[in-house]
C-alpha atoms as a PDB file:
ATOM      1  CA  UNK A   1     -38.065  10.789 -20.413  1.00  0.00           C
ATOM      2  CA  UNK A   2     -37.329   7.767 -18.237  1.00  0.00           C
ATOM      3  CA  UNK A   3     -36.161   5.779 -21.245  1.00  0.00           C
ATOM      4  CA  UNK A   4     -33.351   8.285 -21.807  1.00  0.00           C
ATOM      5  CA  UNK A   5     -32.423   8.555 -18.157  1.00  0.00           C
ATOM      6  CA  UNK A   6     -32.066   4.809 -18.493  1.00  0.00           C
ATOM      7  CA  UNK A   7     -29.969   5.090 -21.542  1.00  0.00           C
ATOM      8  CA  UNK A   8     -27.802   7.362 -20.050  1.00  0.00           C
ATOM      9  CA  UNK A   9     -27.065   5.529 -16.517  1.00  0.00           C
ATOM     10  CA  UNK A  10     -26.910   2.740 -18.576  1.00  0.00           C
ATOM     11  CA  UNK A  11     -23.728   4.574 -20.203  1.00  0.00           C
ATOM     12  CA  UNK A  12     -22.403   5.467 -17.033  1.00  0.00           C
ATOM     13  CA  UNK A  13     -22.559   2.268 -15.588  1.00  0.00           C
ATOM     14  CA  UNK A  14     -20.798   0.948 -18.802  1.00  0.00           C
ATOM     15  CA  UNK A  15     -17.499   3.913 -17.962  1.00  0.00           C
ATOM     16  CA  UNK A  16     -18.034   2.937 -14.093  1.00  0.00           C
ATOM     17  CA  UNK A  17     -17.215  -0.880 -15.861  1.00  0.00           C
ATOM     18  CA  UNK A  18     -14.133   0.366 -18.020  1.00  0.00           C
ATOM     19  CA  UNK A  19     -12.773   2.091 -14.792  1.00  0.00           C
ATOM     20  CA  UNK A  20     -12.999  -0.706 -12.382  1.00  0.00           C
ATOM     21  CA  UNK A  21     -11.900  -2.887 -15.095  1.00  0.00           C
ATOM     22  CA  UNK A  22      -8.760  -0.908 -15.715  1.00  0.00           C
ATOM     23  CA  UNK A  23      -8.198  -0.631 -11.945  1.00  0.00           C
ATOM     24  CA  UNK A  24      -7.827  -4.276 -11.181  1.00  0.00           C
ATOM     25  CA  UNK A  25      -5.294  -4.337 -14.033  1.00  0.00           C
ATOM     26  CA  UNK A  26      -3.410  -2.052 -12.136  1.00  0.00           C
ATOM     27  CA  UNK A  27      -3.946  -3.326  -9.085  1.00  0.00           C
ATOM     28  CA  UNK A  28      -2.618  -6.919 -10.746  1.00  0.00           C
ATOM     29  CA  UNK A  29       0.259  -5.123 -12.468  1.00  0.00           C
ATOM     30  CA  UNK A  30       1.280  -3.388  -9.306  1.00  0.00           C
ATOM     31  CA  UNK A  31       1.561  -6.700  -7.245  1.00  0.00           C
ATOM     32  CA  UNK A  32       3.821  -8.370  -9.989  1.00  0.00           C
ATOM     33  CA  UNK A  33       6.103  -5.572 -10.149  1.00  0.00           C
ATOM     34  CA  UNK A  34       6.058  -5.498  -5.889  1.00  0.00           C
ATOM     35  CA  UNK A  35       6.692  -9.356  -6.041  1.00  0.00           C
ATOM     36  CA  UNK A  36       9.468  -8.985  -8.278  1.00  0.00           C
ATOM     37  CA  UNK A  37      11.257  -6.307  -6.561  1.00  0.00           C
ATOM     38  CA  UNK A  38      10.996  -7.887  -3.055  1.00  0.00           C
ATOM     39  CA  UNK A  39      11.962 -11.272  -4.888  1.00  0.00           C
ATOM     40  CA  UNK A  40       9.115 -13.419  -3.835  1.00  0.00           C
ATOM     41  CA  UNK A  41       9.238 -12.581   0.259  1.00  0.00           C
ATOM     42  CA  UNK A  42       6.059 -12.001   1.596  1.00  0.00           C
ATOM     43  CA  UNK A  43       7.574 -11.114   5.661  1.00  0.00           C
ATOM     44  CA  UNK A  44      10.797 -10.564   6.819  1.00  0.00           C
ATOM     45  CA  UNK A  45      13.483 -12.822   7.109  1.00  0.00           C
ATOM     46  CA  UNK A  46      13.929 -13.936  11.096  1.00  0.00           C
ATOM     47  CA  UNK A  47      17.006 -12.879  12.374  1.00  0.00           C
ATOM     48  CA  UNK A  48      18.355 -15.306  15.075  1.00  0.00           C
ATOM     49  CA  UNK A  49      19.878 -13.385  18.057  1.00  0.00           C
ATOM     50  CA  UNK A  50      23.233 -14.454  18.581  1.00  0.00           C
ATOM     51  CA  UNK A  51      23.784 -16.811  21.616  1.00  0.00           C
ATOM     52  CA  UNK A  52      27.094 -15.367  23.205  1.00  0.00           C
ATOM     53  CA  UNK A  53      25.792 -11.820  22.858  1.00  0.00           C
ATOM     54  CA  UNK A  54      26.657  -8.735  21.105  1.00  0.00           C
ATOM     55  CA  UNK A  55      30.306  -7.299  21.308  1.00  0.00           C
ATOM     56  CA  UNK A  56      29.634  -4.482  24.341  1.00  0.00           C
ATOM     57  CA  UNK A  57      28.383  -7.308  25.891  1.00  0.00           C
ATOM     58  CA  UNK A  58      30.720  -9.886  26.138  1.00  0.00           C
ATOM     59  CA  UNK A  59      33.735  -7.241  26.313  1.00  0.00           C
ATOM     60  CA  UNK A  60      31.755  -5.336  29.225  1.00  0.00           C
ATOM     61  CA  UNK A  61      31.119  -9.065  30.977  1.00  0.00           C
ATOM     62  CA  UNK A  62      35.027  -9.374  31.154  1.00  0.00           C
ATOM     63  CA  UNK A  63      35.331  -6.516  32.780  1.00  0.00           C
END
């Protein structure tokens, strides 16, 4: 009896393998595809704010 319950968990450890196995394919597959799509940027590109202001505020400053 315990030999077979070892044969058997032994089986589903082997499935639990093929899963996680499969699942860090994915999980590699998935970060290509995201790398590709966002073109290699891993943040977001730093917008510099623009030194004279924005238009309502220079034409409101004149006012």
């Amino acid at each position: 009896m315990p030999a077979d319950r070892a044969e058997r968990l032994g089986r589903e450890l082997a499935e639990f393998d093929v899963e996680v196995a499969g699942l860090e394919a994915a999980e590699v597959m998935f970060g290509q595809y995201a790398e590709a799509m966002d073109g290699g940027r891993r943040d977001d590109p730093v917008v510099e704010p623009d030194p004279a202001g924005c238009c309502s505020c220079r034409t409101a400053s004149r006012g």
